[in-house]
Protein backbone atom coordinates (compact mmCIF):
# COMPACT_ATOMS: atom_id res chain seq x y z
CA UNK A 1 18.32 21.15 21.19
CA UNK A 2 19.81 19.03 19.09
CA UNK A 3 20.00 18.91 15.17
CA UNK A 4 19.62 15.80 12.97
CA UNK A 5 20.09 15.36 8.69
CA UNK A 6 18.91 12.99 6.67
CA UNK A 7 18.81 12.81 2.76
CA UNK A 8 15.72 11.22 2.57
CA UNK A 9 12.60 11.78 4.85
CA UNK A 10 9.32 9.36 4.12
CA UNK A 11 5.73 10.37 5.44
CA UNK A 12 3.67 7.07 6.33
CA UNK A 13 4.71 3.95 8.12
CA UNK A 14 2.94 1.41 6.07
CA UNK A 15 4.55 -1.43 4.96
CA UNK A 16 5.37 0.15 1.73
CA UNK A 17 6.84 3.17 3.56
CA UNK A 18 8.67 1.21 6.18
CA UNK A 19 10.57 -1.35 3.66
CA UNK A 20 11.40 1.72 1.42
CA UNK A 21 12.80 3.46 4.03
CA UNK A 22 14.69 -0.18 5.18
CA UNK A 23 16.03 -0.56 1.61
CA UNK A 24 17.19 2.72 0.80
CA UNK A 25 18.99 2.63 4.30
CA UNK A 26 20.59 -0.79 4.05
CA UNK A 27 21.14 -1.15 0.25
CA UNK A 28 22.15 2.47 -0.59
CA UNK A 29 23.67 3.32 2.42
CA UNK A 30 21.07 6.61 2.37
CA UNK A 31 20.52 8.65 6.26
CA UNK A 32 16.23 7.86 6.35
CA UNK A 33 14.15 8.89 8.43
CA UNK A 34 9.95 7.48 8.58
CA UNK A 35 7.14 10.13 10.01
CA UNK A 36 4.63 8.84 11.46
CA UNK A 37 3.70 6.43 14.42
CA UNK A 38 4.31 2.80 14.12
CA UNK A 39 1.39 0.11 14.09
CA UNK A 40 0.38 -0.56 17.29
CA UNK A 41 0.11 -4.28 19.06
CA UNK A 42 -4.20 -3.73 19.05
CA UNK A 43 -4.52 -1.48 15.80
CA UNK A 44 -7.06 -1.90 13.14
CA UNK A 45 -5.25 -3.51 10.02
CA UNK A 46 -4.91 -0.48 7.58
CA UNK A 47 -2.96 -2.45 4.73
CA UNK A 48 -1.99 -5.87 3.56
CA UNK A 49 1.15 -6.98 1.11
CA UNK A 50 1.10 -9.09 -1.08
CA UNK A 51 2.71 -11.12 -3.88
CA UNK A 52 0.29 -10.49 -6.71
CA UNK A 53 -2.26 -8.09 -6.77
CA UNK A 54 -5.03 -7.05 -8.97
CA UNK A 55 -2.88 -5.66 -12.16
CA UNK A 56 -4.41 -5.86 -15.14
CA UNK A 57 -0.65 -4.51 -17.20
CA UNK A 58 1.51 -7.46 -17.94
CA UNK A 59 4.83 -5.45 -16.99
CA UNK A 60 3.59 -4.66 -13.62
CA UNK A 61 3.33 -7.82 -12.92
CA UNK A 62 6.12 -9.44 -14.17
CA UNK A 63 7.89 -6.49 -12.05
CA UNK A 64 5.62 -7.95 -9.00
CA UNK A 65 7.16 -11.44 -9.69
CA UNK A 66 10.63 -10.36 -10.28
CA UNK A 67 10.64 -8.42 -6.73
CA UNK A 68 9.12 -10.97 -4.72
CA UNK A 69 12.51 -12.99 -4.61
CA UNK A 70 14.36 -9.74 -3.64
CA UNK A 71 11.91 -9.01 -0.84
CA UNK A 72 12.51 -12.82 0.59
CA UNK A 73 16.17 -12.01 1.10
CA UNK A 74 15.52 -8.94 2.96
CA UNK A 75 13.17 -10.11 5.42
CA UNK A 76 13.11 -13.13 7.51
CA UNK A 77 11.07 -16.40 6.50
CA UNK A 78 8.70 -15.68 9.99
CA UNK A 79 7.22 -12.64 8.21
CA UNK A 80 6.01 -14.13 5.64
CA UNK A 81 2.78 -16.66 5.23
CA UNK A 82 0.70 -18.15 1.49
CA UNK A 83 -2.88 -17.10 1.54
CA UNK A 84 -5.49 -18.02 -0.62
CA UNK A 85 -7.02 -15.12 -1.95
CA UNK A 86 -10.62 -13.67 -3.05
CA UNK A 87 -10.55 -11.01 -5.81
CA UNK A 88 -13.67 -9.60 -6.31
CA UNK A 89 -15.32 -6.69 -8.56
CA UNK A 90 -18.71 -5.43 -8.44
CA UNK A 91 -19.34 -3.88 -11.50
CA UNK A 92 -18.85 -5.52 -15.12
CA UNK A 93 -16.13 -3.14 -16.03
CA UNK A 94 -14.14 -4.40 -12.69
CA UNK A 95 -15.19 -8.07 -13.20
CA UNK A 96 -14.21 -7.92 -17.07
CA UNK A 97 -10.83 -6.45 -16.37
CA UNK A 98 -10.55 -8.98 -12.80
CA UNK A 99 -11.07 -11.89 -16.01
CA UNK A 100 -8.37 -10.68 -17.14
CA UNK A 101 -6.13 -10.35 -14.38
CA UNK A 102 -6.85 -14.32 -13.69
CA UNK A 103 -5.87 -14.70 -17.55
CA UNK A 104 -2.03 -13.56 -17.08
CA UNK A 105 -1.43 -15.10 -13.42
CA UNK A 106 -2.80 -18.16 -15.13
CA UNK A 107 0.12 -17.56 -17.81
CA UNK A 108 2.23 -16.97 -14.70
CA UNK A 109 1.54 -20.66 -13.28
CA UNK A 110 -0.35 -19.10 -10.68
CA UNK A 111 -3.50 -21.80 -9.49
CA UNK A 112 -6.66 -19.71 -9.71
CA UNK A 113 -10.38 -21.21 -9.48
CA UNK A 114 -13.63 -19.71 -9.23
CA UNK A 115 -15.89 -19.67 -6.40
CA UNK A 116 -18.96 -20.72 -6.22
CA UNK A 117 -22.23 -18.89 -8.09
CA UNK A 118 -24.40 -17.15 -5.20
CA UNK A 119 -21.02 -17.27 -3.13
CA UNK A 120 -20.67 -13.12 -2.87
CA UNK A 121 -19.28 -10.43 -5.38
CA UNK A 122 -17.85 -12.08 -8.79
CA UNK A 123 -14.33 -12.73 -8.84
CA UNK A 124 -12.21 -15.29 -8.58
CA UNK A 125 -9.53 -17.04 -5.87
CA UNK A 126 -5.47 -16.93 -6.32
CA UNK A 127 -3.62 -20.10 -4.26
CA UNK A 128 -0.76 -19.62 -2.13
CA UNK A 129 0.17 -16.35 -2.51
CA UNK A 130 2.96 -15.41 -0.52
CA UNK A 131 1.70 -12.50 1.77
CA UNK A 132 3.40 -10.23 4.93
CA UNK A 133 2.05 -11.40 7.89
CA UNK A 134 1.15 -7.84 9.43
CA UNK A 135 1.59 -9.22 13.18
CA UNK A 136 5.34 -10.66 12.52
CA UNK A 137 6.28 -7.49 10.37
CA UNK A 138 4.78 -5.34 13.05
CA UNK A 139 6.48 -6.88 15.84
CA UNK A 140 9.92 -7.18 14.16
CA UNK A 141 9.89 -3.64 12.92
CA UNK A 142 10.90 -1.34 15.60
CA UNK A 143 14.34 -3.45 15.29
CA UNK A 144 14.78 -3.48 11.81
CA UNK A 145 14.55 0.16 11.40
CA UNK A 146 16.88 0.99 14.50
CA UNK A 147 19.35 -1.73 12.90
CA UNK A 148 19.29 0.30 9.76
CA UNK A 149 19.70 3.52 11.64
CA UNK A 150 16.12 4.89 10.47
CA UNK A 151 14.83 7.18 13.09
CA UNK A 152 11.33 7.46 13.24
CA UNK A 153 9.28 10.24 14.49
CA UNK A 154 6.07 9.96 15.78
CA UNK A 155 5.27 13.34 15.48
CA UNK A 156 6.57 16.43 14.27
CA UNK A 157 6.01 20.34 13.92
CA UNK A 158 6.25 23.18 11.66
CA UNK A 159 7.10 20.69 8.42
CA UNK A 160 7.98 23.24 6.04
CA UNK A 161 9.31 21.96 2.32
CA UNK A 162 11.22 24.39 0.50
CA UNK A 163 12.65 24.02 -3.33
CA UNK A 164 15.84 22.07 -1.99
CA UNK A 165 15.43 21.34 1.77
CA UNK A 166 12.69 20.10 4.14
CA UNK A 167 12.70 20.88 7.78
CA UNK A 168 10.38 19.86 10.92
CA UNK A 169 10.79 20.09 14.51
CA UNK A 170 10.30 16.87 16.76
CA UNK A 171 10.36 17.66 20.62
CA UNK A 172 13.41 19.35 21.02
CA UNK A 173 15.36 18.01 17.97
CA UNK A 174 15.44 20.16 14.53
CA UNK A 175 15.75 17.87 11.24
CA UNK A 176 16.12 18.87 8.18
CA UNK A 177 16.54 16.29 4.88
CA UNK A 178 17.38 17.05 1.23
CA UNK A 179 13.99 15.68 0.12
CA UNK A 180 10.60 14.22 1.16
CA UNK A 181 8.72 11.70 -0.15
CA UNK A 182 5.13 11.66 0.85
CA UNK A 183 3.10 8.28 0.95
CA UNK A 184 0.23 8.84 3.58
CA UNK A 185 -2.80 11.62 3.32
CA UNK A 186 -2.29 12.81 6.55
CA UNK A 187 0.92 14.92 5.72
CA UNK A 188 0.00 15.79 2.32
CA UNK A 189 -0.95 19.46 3.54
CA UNK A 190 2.53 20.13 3.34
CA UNK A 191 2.73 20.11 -0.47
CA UNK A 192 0.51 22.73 -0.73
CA UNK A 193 -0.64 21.47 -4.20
CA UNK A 194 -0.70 17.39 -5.56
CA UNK A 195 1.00 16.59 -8.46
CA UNK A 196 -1.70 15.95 -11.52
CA UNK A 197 -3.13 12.25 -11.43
CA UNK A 198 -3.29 12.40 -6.93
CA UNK A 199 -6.11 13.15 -5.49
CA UNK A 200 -6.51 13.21 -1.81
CA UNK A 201 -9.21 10.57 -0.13
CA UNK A 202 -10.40 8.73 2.96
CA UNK A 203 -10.55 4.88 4.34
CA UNK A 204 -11.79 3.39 6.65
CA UNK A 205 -10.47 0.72 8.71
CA UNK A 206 -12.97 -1.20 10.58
CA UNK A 207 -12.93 -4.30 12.94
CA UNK A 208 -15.63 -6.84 13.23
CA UNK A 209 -17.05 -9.59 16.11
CA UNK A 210 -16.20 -12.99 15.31
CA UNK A 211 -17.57 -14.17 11.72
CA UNK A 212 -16.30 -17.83 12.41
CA UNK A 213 -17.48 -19.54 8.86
CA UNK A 214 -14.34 -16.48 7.41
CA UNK A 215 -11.68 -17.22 9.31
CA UNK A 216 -8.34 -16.97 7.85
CA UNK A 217 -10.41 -15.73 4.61
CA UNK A 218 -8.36 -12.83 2.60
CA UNK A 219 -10.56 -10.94 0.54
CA UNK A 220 -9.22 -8.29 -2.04
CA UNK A 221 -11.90 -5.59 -3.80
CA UNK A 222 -10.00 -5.42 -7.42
CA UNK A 223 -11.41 -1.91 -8.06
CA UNK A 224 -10.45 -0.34 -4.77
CA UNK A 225 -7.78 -2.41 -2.70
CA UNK A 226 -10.12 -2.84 0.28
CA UNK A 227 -9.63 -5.98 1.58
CA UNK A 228 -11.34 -7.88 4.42
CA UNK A 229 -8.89 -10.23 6.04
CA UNK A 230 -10.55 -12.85 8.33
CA UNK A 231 -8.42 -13.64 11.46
CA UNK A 232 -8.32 -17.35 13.35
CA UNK A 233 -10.12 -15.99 16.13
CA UNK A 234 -12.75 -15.04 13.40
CA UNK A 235 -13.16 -11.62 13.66
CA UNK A 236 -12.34 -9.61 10.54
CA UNK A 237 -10.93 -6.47 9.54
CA UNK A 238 -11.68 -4.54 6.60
CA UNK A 239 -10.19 -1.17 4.52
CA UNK A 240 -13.26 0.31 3.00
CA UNK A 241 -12.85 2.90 0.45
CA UNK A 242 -15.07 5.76 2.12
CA UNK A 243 -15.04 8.06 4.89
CA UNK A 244 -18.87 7.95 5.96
CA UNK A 245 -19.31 4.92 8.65
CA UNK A 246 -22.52 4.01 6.71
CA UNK A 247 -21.09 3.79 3.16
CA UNK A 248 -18.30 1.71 4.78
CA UNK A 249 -20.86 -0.53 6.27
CA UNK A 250 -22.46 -0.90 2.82
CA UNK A 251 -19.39 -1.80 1.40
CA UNK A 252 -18.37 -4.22 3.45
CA UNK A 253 -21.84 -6.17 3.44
CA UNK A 254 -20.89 -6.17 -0.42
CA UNK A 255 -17.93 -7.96 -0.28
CA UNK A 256 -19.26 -10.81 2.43
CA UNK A 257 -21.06 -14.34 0.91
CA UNK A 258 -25.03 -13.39 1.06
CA UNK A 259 -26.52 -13.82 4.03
CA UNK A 260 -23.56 -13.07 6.00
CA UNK A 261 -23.76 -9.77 8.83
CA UNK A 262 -20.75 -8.58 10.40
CA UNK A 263 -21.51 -6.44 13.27
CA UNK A 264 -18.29 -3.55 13.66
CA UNK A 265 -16.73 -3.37 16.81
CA UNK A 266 -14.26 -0.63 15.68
CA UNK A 267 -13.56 1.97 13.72
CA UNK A 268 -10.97 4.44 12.66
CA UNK A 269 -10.39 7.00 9.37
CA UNK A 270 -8.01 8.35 8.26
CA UNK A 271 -6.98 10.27 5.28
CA UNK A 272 -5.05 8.97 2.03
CA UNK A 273 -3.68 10.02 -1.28
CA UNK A 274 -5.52 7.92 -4.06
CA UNK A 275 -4.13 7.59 -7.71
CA UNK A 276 -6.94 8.78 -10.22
CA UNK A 277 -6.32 6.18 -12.96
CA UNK A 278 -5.72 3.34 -10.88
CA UNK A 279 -2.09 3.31 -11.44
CA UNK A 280 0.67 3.43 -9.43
CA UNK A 281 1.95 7.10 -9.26
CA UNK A 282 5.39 8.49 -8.52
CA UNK A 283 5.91 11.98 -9.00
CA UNK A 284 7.87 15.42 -8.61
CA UNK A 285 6.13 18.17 -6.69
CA UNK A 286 6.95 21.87 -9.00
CA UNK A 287 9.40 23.99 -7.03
CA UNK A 288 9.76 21.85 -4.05
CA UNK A 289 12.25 19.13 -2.58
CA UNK A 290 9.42 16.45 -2.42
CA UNK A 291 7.97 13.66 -4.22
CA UNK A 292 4.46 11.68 -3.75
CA UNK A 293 4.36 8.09 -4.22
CA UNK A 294 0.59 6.53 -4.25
CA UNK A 295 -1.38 3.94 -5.77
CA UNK A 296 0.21 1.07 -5.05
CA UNK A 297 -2.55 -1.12 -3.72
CA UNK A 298 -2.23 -4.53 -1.49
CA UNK A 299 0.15 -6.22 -4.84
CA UNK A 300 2.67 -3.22 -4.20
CA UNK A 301 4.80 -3.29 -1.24
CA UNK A 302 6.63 -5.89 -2.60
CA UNK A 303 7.63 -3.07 -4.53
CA UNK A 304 9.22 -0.70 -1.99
CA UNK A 305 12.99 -2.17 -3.01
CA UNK A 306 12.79 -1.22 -6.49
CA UNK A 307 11.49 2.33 -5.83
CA UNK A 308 14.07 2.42 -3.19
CA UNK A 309 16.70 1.81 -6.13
CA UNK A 310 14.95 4.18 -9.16
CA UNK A 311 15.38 6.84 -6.27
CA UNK A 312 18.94 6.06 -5.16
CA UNK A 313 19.45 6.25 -8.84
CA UNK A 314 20.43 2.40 -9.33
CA UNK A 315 17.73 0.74 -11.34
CA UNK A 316 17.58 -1.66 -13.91
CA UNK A 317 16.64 -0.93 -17.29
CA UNK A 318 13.30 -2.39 -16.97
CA UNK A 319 12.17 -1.12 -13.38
CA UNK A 320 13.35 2.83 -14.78
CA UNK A 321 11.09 2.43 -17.63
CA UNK A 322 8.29 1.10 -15.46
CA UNK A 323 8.57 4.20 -12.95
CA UNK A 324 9.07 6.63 -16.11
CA UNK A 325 6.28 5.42 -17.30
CA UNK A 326 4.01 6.08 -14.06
CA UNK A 327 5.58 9.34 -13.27
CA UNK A 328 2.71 12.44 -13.05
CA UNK A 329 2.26 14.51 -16.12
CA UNK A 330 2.82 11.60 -18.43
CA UNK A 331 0.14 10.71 -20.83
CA UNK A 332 -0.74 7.78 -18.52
CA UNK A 333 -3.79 5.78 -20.38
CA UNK A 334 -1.71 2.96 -21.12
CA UNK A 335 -0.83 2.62 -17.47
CA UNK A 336 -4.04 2.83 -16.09
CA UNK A 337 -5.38 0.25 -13.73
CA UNK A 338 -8.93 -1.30 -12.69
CA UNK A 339 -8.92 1.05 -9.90
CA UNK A 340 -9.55 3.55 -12.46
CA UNK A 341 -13.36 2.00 -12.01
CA UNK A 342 -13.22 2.52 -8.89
CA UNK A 343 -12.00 5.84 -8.40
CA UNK A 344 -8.86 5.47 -7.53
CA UNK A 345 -5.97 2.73 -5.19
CA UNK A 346 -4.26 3.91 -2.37
């Protein structure tokens, strides 16, 4: 038996999750450890990063913008590709606030044009946007986080949070850190209660046969962060906000060109934690060493080093007002997002 501490344990192993737990171990020298299990090779695509997403608040994403360059010196130039990509809405509340979100990257000098009438769901296309490429940060992971001395278990038992110490067993190890932050639904039952504005949800990730006329295509759904990335080979995978494999079926016949049929060759659910309003939350859970960080979407990994620094205590003025601001409890309306119309962004 052997015992292990850490000030800082992180549920999920997103991208989000992974470069928090990479920035808070290089940059502020903090002991991290990641639960959960790492992507696999042949896994369904459960999330996407990239350099803009579908904000409609001007500070967001000027925050975005302002991270992106701090993300490029943390990562190598092979993870990271420009994609052209599809927002989309599907109701006129989503595609009025979408026309706006084209508005400010316009006033960002980011090239935007719209698609085609009759094309599929109303929206309109960002250029070059500088995106993770999910294989390259997949494959490069494992050695980043043993580099930064982030252990990562797969699995644990018995995760118990108490009101200044968390503690799990993993095989025969014990661990124990001075706080948790939670990211991912699956290890939310642990809080015993969500902080007010996180509710707890499902995707689904799915995986297509070849669609070869949407290869390489990135589509976002503004209201939801689903996305449907197309791959060179031409199959596509797709987050669909629902549990049900028939709603996620619907969905993702609404966000294809008409006319279009994607047959799904794969499937897997899993459970999330979904911000109510749309906007990003990060938040205290009463009387316990833990915090839950959700609603982030595909525009907020880029993110991760910023929250990494408002929790080592070493933001900027601007990036502690922004997380004030979106902290749980708060009288949030003038943070609230698009997902708001959607019910909610993981």
């Amino acid at each position: 038996m052997t015992d292990h501490k850490f000030d800082i344990a992180i549920t999920g192993t997103s991208a989000f999750a992974a470069l928090l737990a990479l920035t808070l171990a290089r940059r502020h020298q903090k002991h991290v450890c990641l639960i959960g299990q790492l992507p696999a090779p042949l896994q369904v695509l459960r999330d996407i990063t990239l350099a803009v997403g579908p904000f409609s608040r001007p500070e967001t994403l000027r925050l975005v913008a302002s991270a992106v360059a701090d993300l490029r010196k943390f990562l190598p130039p092979s993870v990271f590709e420009r994609r052209d990509v599809v927002f989309v809405a599907r109701g006129a509340e989503g595609r009025a606030a979408t026309g706006h979100v084209r508005q400010m990257l316009m006033g960002m000098g980011v090239p935007t044009t719209l698609p085609p009438l009759g094309s599929g769901p109303r929206g309109f296309v960002a250029e070059g946007i500088l995106a993770l490429r999910p294989s390259a940060f997949h494959a490069g992971l494992p050695d980043w986080l043993a580099a930064a001395e982030v252990r990562v278990f797969a699995a644990v038992e018995d995760l118990q949070v108490g009101h200044d110490i968390v503690r799990f067993a993993a095989g025969h190890d014990f661990v124990s850190a001075g706080r948790i932050l939670v990211t991912d639904g699956a290890s939310a039952s642990c809080l015993g209660t969500l902080p007010d504005g996180v509710v707890a949800g499902w995707r689904t990730a799915m995986l297509t046969e070849p669609v070869p006329e949407l290869a390489d295509k990135l589509i976002v759904d503004a209201e939801t962060n689903g996305f449907v990335v197309g791959r060179a080979d031409g199959r596509l995978e797709a987050l669909a906000p629902s549990q049900k494999p028939e709603d996620a079926g619907t969905w993702l016949g609404e966000m294809l060109p008409p006319g279009t049929t994607a047959r799904v060759i794969a499937r897997q659910r899993f459970p999330v934690l979904l911000s109510s309003d749309g906007a990003p939350v990060v938040a205290p859970v009463a009387g316990k060493a833990a915090m839950v960080a959700t609603g982030f979407g595909v525009g907020g990994g880029v993110l991760a080093p910023a929250l990494a620094g408002h929790l080592a205590g070493a933001s900027n003025s601007a990036q502690a007002g922004w997380f004030e601001a979106r902290t749980a409890g708060k009288k949030r309306a003038a943070v609230a997002e698009i997902g708001c119309v959607g019910g909610g962004a993981p």
